[in-house]
C-alpha atoms as a PDB file:
ATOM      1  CA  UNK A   1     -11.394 -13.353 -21.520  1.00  0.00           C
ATOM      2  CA  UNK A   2     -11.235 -13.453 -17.842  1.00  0.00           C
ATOM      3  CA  UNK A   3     -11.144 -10.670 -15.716  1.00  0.00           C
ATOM      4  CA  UNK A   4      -9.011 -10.716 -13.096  1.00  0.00           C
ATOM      5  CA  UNK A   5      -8.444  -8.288 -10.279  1.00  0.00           C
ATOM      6  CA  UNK A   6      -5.720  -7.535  -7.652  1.00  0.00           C
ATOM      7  CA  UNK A   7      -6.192  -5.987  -4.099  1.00  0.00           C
ATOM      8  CA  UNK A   8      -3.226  -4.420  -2.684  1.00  0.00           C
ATOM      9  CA  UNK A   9      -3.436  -4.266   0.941  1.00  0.00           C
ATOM     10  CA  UNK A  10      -1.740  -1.872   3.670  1.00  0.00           C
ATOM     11  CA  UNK A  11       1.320  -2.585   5.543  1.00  0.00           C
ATOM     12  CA  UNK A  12       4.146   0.363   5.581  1.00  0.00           C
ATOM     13  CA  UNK A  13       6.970  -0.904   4.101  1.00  0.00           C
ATOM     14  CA  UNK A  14       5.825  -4.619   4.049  1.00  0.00           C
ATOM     15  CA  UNK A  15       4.134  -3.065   1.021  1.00  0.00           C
ATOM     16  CA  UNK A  16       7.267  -3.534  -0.950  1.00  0.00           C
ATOM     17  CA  UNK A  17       6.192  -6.832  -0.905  1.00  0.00           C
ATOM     18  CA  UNK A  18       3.533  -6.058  -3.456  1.00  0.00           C
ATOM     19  CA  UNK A  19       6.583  -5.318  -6.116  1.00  0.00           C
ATOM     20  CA  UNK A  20       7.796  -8.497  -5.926  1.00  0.00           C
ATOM     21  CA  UNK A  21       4.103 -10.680  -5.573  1.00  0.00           C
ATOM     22  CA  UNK A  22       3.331  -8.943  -8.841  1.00  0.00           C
ATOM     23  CA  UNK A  23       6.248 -10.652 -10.117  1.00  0.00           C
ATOM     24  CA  UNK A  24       4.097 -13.525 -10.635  1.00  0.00           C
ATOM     25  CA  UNK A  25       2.028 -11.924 -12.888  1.00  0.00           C
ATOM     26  CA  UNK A  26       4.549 -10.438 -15.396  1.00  0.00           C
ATOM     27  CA  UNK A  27       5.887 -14.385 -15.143  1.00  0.00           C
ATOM     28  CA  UNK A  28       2.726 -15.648 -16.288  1.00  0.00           C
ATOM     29  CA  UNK A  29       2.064 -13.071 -19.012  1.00  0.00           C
ATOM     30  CA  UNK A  30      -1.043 -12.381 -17.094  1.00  0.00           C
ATOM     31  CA  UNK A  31      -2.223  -8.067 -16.913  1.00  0.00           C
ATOM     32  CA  UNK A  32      -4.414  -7.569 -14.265  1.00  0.00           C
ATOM     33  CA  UNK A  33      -8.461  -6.113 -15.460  1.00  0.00           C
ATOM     34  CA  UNK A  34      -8.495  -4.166 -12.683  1.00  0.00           C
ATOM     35  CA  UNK A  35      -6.560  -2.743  -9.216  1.00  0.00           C
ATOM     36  CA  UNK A  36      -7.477  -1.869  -5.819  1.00  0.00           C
ATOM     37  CA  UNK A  37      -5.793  -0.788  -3.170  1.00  0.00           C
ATOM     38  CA  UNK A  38      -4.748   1.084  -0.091  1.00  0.00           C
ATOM     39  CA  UNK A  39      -2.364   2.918   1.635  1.00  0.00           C
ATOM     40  CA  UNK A  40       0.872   1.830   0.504  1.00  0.00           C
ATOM     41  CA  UNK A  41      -0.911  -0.476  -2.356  1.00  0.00           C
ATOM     42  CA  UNK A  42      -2.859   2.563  -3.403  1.00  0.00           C
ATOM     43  CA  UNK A  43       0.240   4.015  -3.998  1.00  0.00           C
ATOM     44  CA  UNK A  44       1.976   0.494  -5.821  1.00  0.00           C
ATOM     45  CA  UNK A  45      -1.243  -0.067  -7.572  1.00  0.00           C
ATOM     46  CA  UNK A  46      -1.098   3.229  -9.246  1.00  0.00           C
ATOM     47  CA  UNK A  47       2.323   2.330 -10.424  1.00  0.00           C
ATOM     48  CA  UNK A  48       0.714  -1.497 -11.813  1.00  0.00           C
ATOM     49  CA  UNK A  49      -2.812   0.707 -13.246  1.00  0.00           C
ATOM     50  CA  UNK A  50      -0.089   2.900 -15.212  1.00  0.00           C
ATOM     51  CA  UNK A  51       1.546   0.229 -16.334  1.00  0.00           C
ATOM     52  CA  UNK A  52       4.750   0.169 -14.508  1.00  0.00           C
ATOM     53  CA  UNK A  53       6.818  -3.103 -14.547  1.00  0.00           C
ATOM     54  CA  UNK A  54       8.031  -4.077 -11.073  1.00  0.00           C
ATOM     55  CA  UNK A  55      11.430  -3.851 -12.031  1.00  0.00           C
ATOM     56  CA  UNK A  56      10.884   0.141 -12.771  1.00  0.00           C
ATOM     57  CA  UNK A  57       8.772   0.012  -9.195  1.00  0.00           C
ATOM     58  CA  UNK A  58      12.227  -1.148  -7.424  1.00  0.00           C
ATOM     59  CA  UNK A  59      14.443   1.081  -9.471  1.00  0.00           C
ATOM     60  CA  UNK A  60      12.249   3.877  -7.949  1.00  0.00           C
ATOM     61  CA  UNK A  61      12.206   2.258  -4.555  1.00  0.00           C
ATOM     62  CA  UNK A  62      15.926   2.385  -4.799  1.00  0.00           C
ATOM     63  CA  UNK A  63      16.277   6.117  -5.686  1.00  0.00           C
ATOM     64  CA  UNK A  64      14.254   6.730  -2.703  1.00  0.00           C
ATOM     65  CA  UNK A  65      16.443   5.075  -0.466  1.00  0.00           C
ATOM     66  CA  UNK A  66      19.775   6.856  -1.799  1.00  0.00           C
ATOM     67  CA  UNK A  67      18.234   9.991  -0.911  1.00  0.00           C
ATOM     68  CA  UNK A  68      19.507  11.917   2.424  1.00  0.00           C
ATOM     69  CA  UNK A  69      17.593  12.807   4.943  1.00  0.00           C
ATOM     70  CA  UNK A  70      17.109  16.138   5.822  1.00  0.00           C
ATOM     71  CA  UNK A  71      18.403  17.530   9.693  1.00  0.00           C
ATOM     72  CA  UNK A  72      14.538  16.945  10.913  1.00  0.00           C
ATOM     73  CA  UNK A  73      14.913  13.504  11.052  1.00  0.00           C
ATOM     74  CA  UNK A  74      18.214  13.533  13.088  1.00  0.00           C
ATOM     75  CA  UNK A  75      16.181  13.626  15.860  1.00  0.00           C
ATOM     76  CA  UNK A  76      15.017  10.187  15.506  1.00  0.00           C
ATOM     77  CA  UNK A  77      18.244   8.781  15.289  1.00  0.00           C
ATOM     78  CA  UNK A  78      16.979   5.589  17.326  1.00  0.00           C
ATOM     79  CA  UNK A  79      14.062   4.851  15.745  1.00  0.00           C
ATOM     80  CA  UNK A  80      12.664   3.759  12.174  1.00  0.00           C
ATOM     81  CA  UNK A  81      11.430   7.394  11.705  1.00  0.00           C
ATOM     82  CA  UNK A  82      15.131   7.847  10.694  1.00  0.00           C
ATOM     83  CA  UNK A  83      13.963   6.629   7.171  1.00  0.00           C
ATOM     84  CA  UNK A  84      12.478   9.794   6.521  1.00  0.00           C
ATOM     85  CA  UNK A  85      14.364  10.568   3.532  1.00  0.00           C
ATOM     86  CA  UNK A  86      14.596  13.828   2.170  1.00  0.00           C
ATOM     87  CA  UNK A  87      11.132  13.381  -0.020  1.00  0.00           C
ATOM     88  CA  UNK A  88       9.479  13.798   2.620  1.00  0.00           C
ATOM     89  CA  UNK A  89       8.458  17.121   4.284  1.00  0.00           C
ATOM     90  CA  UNK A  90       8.042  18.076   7.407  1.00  0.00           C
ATOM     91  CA  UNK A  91       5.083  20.424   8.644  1.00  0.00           C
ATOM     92  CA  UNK A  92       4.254  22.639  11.458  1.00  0.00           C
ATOM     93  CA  UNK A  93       0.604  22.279  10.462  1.00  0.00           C
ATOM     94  CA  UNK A  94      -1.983  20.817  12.932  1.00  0.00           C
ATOM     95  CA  UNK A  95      -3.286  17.337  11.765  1.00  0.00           C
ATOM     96  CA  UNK A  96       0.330  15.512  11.116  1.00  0.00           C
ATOM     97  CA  UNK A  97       4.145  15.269  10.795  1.00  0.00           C
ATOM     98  CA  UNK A  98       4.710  15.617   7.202  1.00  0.00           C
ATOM     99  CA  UNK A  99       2.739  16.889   4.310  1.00  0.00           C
ATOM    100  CA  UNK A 100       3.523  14.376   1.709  1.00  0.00           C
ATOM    101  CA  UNK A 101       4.061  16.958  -1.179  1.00  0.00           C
ATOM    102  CA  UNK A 102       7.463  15.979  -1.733  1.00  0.00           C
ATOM    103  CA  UNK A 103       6.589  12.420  -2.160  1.00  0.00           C
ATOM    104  CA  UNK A 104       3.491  13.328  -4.099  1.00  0.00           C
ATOM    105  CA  UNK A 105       5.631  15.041  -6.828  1.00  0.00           C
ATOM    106  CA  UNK A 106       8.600  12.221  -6.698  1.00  0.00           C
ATOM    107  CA  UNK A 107       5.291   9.580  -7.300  1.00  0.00           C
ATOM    108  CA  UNK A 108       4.329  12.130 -10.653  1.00  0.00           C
ATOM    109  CA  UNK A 109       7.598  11.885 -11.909  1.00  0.00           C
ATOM    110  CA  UNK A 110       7.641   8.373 -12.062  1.00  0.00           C
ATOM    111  CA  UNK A 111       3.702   7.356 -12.795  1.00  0.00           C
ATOM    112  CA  UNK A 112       3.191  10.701 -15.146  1.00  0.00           C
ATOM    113  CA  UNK A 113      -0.106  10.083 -15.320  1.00  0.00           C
ATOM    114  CA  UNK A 114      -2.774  12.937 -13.321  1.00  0.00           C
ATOM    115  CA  UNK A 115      -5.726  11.645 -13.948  1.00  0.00           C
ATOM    116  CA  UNK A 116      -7.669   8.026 -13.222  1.00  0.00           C
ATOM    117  CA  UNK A 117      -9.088   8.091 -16.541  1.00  0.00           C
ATOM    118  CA  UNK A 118      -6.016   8.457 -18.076  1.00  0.00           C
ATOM    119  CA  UNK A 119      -4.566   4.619 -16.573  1.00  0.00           C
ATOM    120  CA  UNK A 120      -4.566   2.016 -18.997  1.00  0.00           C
ATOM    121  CA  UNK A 121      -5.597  -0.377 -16.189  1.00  0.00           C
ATOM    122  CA  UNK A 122      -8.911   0.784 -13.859  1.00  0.00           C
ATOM    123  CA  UNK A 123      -7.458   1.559 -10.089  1.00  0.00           C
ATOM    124  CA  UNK A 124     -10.141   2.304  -7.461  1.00  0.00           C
ATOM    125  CA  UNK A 125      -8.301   4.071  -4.104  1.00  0.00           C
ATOM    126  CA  UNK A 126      -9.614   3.511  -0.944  1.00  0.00           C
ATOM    127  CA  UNK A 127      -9.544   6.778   1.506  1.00  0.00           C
ATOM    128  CA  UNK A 128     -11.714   7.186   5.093  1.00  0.00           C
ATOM    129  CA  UNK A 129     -13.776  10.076   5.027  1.00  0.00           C
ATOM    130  CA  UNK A 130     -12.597  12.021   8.601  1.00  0.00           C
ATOM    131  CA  UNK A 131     -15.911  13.632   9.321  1.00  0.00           C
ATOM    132  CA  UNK A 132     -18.390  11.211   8.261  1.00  0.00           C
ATOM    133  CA  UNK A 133     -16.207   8.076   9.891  1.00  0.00           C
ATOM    134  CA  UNK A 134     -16.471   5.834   6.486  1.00  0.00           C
ATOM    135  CA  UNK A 135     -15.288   4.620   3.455  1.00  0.00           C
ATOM    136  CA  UNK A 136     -14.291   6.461   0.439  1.00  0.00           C
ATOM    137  CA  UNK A 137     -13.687   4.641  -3.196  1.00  0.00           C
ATOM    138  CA  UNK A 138     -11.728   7.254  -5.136  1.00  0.00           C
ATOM    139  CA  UNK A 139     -11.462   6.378  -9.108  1.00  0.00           C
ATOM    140  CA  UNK A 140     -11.922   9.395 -11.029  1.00  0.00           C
ATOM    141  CA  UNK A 141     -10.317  12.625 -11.384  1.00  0.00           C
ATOM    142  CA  UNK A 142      -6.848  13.755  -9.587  1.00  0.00           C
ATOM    143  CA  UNK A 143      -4.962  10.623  -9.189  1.00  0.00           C
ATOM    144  CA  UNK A 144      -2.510  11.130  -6.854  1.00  0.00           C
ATOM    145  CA  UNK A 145      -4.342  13.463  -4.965  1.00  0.00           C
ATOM    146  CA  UNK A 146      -6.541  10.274  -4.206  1.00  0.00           C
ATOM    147  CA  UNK A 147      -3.189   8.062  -3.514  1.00  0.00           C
ATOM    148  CA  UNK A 148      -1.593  11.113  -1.267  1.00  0.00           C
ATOM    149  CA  UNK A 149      -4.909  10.618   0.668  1.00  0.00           C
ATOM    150  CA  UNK A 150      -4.965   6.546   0.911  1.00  0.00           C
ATOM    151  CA  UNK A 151      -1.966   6.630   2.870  1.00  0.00           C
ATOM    152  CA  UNK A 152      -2.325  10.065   5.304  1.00  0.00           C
ATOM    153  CA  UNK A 153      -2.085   8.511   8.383  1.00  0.00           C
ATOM    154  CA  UNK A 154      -3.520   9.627  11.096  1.00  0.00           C
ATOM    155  CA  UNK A 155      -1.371  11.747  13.203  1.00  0.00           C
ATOM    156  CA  UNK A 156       1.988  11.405  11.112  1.00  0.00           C
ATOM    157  CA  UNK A 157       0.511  12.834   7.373  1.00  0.00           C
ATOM    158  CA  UNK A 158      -1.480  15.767   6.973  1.00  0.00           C
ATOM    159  CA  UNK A 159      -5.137  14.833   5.998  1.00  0.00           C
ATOM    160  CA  UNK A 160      -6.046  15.412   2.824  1.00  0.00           C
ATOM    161  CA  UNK A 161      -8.810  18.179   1.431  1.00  0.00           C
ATOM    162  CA  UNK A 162     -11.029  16.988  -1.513  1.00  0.00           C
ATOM    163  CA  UNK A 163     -14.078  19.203  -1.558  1.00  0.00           C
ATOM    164  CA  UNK A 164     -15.616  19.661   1.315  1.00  0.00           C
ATOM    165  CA  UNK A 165     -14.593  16.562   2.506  1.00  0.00           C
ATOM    166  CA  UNK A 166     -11.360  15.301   4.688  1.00  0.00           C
ATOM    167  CA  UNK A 167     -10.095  12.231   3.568  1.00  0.00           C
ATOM    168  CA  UNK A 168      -7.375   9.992   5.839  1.00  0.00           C
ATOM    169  CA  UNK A 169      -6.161   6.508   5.441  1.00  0.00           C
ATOM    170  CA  UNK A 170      -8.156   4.335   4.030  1.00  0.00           C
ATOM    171  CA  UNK A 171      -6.452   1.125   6.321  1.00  0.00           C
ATOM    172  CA  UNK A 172      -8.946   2.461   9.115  1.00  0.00           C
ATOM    173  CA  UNK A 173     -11.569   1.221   7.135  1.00  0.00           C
ATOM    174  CA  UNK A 174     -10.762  -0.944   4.703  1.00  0.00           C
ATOM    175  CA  UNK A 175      -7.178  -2.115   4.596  1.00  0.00           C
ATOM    176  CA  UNK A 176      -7.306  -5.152   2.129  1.00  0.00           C
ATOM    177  CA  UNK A 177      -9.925  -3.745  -0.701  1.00  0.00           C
ATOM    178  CA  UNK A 178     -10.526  -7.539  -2.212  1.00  0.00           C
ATOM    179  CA  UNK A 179     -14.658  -6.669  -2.024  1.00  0.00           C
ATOM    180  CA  UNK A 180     -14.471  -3.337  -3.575  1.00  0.00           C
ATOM    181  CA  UNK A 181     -13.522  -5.186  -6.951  1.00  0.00           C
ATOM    182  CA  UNK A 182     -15.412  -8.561  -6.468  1.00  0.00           C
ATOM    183  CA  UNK A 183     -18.414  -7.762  -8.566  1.00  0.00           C
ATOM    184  CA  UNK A 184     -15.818  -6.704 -10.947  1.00  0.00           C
ATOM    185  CA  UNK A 185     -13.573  -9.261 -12.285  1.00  0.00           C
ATOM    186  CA  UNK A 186     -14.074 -13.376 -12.535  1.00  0.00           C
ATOM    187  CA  UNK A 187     -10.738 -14.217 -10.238  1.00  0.00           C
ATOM    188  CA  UNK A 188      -9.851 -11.586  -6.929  1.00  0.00           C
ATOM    189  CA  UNK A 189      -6.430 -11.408  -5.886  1.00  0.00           C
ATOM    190  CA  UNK A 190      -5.921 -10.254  -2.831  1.00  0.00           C
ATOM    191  CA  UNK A 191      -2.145  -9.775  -1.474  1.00  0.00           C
ATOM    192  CA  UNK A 192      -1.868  -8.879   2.838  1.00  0.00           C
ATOM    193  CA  UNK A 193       1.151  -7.420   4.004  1.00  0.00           C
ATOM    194  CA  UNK A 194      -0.191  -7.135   7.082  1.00  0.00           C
ATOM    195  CA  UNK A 195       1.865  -8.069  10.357  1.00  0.00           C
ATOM    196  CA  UNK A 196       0.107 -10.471  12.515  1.00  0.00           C
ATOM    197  CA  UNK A 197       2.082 -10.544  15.264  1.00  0.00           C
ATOM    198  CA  UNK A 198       4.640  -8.174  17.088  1.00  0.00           C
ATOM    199  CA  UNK A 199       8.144  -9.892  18.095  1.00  0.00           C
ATOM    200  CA  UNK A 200       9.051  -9.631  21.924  1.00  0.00           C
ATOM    201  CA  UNK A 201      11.604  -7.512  23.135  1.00  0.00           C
ATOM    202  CA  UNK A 202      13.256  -6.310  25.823  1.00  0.00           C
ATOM    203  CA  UNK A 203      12.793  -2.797  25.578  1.00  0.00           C
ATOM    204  CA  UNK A 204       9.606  -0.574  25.862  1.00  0.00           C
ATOM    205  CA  UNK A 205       8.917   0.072  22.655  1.00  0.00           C
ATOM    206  CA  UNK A 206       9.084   4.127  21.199  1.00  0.00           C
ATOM    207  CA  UNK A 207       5.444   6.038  20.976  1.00  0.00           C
ATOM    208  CA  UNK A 208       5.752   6.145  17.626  1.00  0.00           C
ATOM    209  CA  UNK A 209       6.142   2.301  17.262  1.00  0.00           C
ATOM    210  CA  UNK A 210       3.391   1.771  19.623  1.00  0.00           C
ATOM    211  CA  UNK A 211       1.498   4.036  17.205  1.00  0.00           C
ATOM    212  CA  UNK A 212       2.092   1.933  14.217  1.00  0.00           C
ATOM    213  CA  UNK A 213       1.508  -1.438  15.895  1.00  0.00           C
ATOM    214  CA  UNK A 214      -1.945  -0.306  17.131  1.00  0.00           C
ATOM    215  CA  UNK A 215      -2.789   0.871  14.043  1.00  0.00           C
ATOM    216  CA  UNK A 216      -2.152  -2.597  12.621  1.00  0.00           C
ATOM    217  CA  UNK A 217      -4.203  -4.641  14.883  1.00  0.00           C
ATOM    218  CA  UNK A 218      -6.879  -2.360  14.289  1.00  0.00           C
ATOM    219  CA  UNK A 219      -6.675  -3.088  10.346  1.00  0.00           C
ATOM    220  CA  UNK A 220      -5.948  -7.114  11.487  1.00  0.00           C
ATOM    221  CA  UNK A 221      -9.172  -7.135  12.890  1.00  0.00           C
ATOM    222  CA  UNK A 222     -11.166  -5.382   9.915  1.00  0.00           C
ATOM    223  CA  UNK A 223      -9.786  -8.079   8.137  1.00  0.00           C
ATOM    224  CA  UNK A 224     -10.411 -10.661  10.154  1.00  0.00           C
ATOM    225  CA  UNK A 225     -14.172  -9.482  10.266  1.00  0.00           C
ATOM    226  CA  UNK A 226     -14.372  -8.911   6.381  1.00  0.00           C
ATOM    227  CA  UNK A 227     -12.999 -12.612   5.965  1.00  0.00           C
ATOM    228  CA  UNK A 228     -15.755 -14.073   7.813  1.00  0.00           C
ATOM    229  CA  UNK A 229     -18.225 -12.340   5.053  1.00  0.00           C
ATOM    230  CA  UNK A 230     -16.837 -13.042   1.893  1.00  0.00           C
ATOM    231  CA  UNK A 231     -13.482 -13.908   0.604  1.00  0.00           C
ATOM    232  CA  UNK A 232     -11.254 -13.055  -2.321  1.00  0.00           C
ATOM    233  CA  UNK A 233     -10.655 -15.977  -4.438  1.00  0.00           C
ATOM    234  CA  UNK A 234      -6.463 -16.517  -3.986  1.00  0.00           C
ATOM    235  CA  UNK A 235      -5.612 -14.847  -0.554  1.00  0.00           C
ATOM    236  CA  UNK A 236      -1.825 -14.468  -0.315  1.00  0.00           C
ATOM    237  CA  UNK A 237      -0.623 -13.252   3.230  1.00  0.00           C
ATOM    238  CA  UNK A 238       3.138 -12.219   2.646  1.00  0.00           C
ATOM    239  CA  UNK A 239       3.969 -12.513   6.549  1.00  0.00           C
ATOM    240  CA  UNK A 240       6.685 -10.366   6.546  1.00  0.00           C
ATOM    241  CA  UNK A 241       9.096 -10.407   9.371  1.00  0.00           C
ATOM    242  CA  UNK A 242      11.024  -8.432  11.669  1.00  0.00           C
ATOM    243  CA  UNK A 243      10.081  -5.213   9.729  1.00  0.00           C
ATOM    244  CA  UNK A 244       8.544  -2.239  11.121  1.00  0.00           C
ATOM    245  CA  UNK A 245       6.209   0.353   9.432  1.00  0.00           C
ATOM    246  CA  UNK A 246       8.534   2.538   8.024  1.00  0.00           C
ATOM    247  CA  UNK A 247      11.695   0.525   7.956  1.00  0.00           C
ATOM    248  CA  UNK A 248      11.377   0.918   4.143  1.00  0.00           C
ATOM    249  CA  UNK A 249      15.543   1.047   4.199  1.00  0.00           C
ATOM    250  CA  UNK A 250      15.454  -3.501   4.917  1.00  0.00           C
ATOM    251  CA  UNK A 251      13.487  -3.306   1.126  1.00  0.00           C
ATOM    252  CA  UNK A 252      15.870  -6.616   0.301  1.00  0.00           C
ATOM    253  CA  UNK A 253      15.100  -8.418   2.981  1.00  0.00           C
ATOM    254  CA  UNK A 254      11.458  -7.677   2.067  1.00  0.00           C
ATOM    255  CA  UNK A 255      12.061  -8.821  -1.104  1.00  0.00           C
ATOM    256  CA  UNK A 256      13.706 -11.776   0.024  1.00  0.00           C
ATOM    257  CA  UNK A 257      11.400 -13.123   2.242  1.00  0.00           C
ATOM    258  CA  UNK A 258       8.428 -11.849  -0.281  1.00  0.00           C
ATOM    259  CA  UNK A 259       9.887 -14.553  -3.078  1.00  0.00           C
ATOM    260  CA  UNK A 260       7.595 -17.317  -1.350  1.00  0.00           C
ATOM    261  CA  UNK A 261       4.653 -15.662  -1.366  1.00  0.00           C
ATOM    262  CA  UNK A 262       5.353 -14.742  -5.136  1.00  0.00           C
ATOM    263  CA  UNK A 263       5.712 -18.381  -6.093  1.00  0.00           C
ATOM    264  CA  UNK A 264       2.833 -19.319  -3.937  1.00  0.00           C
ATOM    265  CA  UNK A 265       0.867 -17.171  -6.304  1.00  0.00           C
ATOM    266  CA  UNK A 266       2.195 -17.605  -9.570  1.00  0.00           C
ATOM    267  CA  UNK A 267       1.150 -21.358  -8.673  1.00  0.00           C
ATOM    268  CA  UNK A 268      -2.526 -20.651  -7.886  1.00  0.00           C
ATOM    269  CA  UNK A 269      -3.146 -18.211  -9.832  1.00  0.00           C
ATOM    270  CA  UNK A 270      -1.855 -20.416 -13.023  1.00  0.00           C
ATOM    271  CA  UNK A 271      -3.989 -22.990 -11.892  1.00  0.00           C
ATOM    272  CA  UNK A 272      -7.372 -20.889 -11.350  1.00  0.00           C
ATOM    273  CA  UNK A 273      -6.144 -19.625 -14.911  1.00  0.00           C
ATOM    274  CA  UNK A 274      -6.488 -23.443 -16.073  1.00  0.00           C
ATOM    275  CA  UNK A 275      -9.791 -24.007 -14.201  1.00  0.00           C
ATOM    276  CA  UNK A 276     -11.296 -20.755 -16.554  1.00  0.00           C
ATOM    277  CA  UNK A 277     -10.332 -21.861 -19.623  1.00  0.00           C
END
């Protein structure tokens, strides 16, 4: 039987793309062997590695959006902060904006699973280790724990403690996870939401968009680097649009503009499926 594994890369809210690329599995009939991924595909790849079908991933997408923000996020009235609904929670703690508890416990609800070994599909989690600057491959024990700390980023989520270690995002090191599962599987899937390049505008742009865009040619360029080493075997680059990091309130347009990439996938994945056989 082949084995075939899917990387779920970061990208904010471009991550909702992942819901509707993994479309082209369910199409097929095809279950994936195995999952990676990080940041925001950590945290859809735990909902695919529990077995979650990407309809049930957009019904929860859209509960999340119905929800009201709380007064903190008034303040950002002008900016894409302002989708800051009320699952998330704000913190006076040093080391970032929100803690992520809320979230954490909305994720439970809807995964109900606690433990990695507990998945019916294998999901490894990619984290960065804070005080020893590298990567971390998470895949057994507290699951969401592992997920909560995929997507901390720097500066706006508080770090997560595991141990006596400090874990961040894992997009500072590692924000496509293809080669974690190479070895793994027969066919790699690999699905980048990343943005590649930043639309003009008139304005200055806020800090905290600043923020996010730096953050995303840093990951751009560990891609770009990991590319040159070895490659996944299907690449699909969603190239989402006109979306910012946390504008997770345009989720149709996302899915809109994330049909093509599904169909690009469903078609070369069917025929790598042909070549195995």
């Amino acid at each position: 039987m082949t084995r075939i594994g899917v990387a779920l890369g970061a990208g904010g809210a471009r991550g909702l793309a992942h819901i509707v690329a993994l479309q082209a599995f369910e199409e097929l009939g095809v279950t994936p062997s195995i999952v990676s991924g990080t940041s925001i595909g950590a945290v859809i790849g735990a909902g695919v590695a529990a077995g979650l079908s990407t309809s049930e991933m957009k019904e929860a997408v859209e509960e999340i959006r119905s929800a009201r923000p709380g007064r903190f996020w008034h303040m950002y009235d002008n900016v894409e902060l302002k989708f800051a609904i009320a699952l998330l929670d704000p913190t006076t703690e040093t080391g970032g904006l929100i803690k992520g508890e809320k979230f954490i416990r909305f994720l439970q609800s809807k995964i109900k699973t606690e433990r990695f070994e507990d998945l019916p599909i294998p999901l490894l989690v990619v984290a960065t280790n804070y005080w020893k600057r590298e990567q971390v491959i998470l895949s057994k024990g507290d699951l969401l724990q592992a997920v909560r700390a995929s997507y901390s980023m720097p500066g706006l989520f508080t770090p997560v403690k595991m141990g006596r270690d400090l874990l961040v995002d894992g997009g500072l090191m590692n924000p496509l996870p293809y080669d974690i599962i190479q070895p793994l599987c027969d066919i790699t899937v690999a699905i980048d939401v990343a943005v590649h390049e930043t639309a003009r505008k008139s304005r200055v742009p806020h800090a905290q968009e600043v923020l996010f865009s730096a953050f995303q040619v840093l990951q751009n360029s560990v891609v770009r680097e990991k590319l040159k080493q070895t490659q996944p075997d299907i690449l699909i680059e969603t190239n989402i649009k006109n979306v910012r990091a946390l504008e997770f309130s345009k989720a149709d347009e996302i899915y809109r503009q994330a049909n093509l990439s599904k169909e690009q996938l469903k078609r070369k994945l069917g025929r790598a499926l042909q070549k195995d056989d």
